[in-house]
C-alpha atoms as a PDB file:
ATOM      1  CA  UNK A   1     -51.464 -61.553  68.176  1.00  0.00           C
ATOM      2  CA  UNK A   2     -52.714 -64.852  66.296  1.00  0.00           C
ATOM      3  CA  UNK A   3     -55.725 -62.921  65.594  1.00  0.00           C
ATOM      4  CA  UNK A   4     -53.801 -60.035  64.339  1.00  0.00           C
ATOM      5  CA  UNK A   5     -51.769 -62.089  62.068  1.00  0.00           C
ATOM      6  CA  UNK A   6     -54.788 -63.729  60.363  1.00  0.00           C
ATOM      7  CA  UNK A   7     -56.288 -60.622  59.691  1.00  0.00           C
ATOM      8  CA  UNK A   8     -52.908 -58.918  58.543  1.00  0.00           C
ATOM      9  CA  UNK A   9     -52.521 -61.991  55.889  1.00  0.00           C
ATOM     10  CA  UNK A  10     -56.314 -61.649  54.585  1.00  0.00           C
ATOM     11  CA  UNK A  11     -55.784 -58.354  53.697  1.00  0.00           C
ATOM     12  CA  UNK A  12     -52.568 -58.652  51.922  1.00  0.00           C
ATOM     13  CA  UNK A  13     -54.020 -61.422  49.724  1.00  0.00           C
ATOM     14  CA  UNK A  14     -56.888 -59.426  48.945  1.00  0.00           C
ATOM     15  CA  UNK A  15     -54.556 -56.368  48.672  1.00  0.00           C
ATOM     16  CA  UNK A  16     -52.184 -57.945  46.261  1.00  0.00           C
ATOM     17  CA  UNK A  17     -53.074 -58.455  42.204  1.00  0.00           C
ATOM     18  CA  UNK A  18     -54.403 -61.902  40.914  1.00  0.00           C
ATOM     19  CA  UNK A  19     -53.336 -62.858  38.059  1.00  0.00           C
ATOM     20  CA  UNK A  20     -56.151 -61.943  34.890  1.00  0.00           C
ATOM     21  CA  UNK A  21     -57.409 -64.435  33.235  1.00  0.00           C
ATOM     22  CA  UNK A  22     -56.456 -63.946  29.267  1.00  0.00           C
ATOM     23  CA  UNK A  23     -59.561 -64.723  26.599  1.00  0.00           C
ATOM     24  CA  UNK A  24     -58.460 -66.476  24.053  1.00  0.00           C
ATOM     25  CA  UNK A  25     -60.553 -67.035  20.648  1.00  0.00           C
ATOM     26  CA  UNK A  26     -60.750 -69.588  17.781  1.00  0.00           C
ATOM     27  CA  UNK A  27     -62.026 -70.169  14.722  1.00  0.00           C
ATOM     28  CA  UNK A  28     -62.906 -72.981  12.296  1.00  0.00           C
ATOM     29  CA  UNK A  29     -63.158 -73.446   9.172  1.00  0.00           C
ATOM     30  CA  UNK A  30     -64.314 -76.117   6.671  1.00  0.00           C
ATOM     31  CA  UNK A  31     -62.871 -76.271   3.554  1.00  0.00           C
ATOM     32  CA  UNK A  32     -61.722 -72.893   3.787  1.00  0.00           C
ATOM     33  CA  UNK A  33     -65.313 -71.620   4.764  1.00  0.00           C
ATOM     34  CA  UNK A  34     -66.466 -70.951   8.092  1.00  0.00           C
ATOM     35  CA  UNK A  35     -67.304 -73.754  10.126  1.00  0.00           C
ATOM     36  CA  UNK A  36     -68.711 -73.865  13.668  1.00  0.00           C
ATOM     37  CA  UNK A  37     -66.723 -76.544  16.576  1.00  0.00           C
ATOM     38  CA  UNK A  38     -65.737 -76.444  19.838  1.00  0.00           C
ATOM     39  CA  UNK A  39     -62.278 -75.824  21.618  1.00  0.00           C
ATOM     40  CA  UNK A  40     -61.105 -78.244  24.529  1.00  0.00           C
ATOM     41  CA  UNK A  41     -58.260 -77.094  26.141  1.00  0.00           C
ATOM     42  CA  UNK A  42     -56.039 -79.427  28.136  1.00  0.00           C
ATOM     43  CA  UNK A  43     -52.843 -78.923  30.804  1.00  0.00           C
ATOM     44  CA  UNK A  44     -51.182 -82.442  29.973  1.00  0.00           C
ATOM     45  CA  UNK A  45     -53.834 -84.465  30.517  1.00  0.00           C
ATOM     46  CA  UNK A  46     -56.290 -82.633  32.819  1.00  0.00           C
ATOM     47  CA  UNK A  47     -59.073 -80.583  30.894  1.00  0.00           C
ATOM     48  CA  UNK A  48     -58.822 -77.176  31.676  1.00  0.00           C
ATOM     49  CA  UNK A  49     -61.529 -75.396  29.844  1.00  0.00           C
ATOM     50  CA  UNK A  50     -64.077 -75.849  26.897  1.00  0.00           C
ATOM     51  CA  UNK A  51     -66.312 -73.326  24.772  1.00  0.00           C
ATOM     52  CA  UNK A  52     -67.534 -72.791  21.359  1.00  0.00           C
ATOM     53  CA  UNK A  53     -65.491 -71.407  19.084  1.00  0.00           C
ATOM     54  CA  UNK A  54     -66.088 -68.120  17.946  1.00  0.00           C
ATOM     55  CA  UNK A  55     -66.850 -66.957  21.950  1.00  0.00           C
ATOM     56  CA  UNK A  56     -63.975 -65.791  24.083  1.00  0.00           C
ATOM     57  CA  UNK A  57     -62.736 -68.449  26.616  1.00  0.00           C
ATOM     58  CA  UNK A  58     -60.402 -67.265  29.682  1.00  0.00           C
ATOM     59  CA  UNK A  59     -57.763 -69.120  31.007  1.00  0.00           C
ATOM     60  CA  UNK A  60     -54.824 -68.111  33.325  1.00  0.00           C
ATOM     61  CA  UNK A  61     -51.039 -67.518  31.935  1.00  0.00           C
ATOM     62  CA  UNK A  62     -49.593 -71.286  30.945  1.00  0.00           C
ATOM     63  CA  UNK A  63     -49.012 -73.558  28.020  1.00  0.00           C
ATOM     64  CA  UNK A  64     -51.833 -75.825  26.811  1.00  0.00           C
ATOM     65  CA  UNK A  65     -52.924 -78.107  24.271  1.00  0.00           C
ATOM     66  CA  UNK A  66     -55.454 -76.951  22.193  1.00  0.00           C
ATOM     67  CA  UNK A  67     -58.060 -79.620  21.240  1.00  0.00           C
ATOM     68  CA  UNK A  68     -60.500 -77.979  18.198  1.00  0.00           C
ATOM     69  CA  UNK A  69     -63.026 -80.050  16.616  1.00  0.00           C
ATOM     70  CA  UNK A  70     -65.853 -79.607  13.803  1.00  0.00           C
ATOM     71  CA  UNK A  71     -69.059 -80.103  14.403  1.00  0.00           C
ATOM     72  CA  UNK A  72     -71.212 -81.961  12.211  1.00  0.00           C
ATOM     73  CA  UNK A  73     -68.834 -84.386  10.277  1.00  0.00           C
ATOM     74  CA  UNK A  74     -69.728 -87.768  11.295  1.00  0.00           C
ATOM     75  CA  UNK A  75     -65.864 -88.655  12.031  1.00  0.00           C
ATOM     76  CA  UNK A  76     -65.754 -86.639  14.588  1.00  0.00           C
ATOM     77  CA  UNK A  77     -62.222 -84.956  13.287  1.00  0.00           C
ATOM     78  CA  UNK A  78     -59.957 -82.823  15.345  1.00  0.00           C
ATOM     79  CA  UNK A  79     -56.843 -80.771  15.481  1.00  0.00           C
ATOM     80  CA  UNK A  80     -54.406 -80.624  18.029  1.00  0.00           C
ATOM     81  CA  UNK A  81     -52.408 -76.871  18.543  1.00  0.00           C
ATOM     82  CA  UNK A  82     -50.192 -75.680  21.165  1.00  0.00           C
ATOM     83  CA  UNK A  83     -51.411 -72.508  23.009  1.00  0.00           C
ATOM     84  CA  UNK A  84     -49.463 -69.729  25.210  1.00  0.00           C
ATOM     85  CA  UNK A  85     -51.270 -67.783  26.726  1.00  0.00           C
ATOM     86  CA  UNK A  86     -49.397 -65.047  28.533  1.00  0.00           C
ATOM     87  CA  UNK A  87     -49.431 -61.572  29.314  1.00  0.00           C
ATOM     88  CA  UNK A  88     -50.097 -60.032  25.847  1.00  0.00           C
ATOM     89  CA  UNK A  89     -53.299 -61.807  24.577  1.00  0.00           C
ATOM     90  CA  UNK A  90     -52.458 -65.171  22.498  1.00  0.00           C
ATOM     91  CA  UNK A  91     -53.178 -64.625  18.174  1.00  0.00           C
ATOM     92  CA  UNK A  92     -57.095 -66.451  17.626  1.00  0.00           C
ATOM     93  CA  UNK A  93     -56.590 -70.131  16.743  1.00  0.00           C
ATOM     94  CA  UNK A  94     -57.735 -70.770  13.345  1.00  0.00           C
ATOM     95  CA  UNK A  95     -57.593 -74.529  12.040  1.00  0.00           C
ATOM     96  CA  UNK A  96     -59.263 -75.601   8.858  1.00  0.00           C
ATOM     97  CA  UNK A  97     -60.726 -78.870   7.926  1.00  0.00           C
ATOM     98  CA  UNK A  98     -60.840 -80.586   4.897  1.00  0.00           C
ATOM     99  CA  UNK A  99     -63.964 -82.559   4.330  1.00  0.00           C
ATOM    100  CA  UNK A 100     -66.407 -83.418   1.404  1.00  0.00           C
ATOM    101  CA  UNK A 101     -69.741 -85.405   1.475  1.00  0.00           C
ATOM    102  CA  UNK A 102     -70.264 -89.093   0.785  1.00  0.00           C
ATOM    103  CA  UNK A 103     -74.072 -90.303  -0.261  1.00  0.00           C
ATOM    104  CA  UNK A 104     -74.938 -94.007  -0.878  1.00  0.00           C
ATOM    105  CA  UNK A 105     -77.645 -94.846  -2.644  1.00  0.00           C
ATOM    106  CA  UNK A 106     -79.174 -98.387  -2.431  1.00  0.00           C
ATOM    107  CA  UNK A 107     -81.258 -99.641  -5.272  1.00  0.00           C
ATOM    108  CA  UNK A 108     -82.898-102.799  -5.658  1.00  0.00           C
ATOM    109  CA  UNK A 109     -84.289-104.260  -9.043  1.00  0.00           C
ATOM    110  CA  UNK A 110     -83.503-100.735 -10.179  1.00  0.00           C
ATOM    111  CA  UNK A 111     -85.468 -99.091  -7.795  1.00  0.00           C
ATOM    112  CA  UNK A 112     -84.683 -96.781  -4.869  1.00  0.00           C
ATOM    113  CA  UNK A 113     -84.282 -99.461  -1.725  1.00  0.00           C
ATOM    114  CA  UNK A 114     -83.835 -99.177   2.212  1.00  0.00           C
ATOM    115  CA  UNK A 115     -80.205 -99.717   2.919  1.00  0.00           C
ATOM    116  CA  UNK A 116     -77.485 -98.782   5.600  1.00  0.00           C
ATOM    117  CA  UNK A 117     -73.820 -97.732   4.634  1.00  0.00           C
ATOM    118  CA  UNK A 118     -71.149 -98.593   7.565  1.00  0.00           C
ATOM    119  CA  UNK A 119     -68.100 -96.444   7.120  1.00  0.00           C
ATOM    120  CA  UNK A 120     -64.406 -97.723   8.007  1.00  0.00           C
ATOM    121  CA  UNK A 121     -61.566 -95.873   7.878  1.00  0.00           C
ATOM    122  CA  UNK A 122     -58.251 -97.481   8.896  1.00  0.00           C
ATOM    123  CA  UNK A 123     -59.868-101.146   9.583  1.00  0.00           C
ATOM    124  CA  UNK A 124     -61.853 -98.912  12.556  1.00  0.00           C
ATOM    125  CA  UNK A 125     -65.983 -97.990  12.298  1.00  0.00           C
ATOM    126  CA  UNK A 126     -66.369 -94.029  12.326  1.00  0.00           C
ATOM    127  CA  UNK A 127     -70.099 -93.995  11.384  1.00  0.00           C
ATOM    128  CA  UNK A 128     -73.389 -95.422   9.529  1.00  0.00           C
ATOM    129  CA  UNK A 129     -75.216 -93.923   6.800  1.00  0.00           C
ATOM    130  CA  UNK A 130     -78.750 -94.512   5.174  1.00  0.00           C
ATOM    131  CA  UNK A 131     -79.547 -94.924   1.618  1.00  0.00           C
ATOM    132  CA  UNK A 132     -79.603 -91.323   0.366  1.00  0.00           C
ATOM    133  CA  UNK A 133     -78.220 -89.546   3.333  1.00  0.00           C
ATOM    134  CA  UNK A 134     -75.475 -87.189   2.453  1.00  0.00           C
ATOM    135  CA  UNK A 135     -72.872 -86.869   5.531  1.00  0.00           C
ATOM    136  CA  UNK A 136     -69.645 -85.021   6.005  1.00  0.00           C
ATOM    137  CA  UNK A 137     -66.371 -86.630   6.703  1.00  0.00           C
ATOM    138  CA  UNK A 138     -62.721 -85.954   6.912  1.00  0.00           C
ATOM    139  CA  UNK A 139     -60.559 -86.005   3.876  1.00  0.00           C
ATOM    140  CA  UNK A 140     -59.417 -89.852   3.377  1.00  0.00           C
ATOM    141  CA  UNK A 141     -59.289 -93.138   2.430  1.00  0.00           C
ATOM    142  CA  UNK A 142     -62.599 -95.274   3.525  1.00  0.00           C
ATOM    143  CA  UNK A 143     -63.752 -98.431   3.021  1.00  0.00           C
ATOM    144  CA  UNK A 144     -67.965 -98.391   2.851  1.00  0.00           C
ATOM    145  CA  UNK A 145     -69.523-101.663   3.721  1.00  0.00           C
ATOM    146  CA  UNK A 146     -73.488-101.871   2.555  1.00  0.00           C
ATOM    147  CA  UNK A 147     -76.141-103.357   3.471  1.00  0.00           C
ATOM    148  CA  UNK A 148     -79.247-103.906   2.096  1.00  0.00           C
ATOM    149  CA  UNK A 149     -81.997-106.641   3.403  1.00  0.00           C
ATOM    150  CA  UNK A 150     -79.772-110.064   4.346  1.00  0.00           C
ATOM    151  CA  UNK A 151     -77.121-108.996   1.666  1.00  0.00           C
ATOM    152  CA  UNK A 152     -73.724-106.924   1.707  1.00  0.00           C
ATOM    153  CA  UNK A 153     -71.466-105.749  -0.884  1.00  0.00           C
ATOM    154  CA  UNK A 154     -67.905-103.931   0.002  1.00  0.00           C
ATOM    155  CA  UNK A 155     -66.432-100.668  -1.605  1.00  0.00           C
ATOM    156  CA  UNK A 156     -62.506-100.470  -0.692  1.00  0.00           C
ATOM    157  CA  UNK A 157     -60.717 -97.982  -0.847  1.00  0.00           C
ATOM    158  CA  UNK A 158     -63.039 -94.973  -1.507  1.00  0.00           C
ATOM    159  CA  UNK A 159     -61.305 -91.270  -1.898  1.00  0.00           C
ATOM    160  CA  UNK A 160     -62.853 -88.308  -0.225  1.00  0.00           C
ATOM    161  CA  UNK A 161     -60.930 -85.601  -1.363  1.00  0.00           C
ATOM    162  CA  UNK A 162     -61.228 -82.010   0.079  1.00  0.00           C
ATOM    163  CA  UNK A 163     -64.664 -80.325  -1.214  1.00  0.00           C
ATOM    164  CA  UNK A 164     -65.825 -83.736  -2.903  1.00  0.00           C
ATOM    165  CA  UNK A 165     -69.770 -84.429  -3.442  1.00  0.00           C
ATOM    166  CA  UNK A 166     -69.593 -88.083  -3.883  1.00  0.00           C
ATOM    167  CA  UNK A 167     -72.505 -90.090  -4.389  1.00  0.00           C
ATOM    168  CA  UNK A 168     -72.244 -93.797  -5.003  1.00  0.00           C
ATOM    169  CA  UNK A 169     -74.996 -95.964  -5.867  1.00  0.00           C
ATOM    170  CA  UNK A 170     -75.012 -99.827  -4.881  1.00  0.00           C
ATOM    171  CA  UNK A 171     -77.350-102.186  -6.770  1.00  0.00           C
ATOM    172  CA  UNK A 172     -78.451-105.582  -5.331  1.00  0.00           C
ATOM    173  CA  UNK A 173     -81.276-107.924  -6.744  1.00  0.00           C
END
């Protein structure tokens, strides 16, 4: 009978329907443009799932967190959404960042020079540049700290606004 029972409970849990997984897309952008990032997707605390956005990712029926980030930008930015996913397949996910691109150029007796650029936003270090390397970052206020031989000079409060090209150029003797 024990036997019988074991058997009988198998087949009705192979027998009855799992629940489907749901795919569930998303899509960034940059600026308005198309942008390529990631999706992490989290059940309070506990990661559930990650992919690349644009790919379908499948996750059962609950409620999640949403963690989408840009690739590329050297702030690392991200956007938190709420997801359902349910029986009728969740809309995509579409968040868009606003960035622009910083350059700092380091001259010396008014000549191009070897420098480094330390980026701060918010008293916190998000990321180092060399002389004449563009980067993207987040939309924001920044204070750029450069460096150039035993020197250092401070910009405060530099504005990236969405879509800006900024270039700044830092003398020292």
């Amino acid at each position: 009978m024990p036997r019988f029972c074991a058997l009988f409970i198998a087949a009705l849990l192979l027998a009855s329907p799992a629940a489907a997984d749901t795919a569930v897309q998303c899509e960034i952008l940059e600026n308005g443009e198309p942008a390529s990032g990631t999706m992490l997707v989290l059940s309070g605390d506990k990661e559930v799932a990650e992919g690349t956005c644009g790919k379908p990712l499948s996750l059962p029926e609950g409620s999640y967190t949403a963690v989408l980030r840009l690739d590329g930008a050297i702030d690392g930015p991200e956007q938190r959404v709420p997801l359902v996913v349910g029986k009728a397949a969740p809309k995509p996910i579409k968040v868009d960042f606003a960035t622009g691109t910083l350059e700092v150029k380091v001259t010396s007796e008014s000549k191009a020079a070897a420098g480094m650029a330390i980026i701060r936003r918010d008293g916190k270090q998000i990321g180092t540049l060399g002389s004449g390397v563009p980067a993207h970052l987040s939309a924001g206020t920044y204070d750029i700290e450069v460096r150039h031989r035993a020197s250092s000079k401070t910009l405060s409060a530099v504005v990236i606004a969405k879509g800006d090209k900024k270039s700044l150029e830092v003398s020292f003797p």
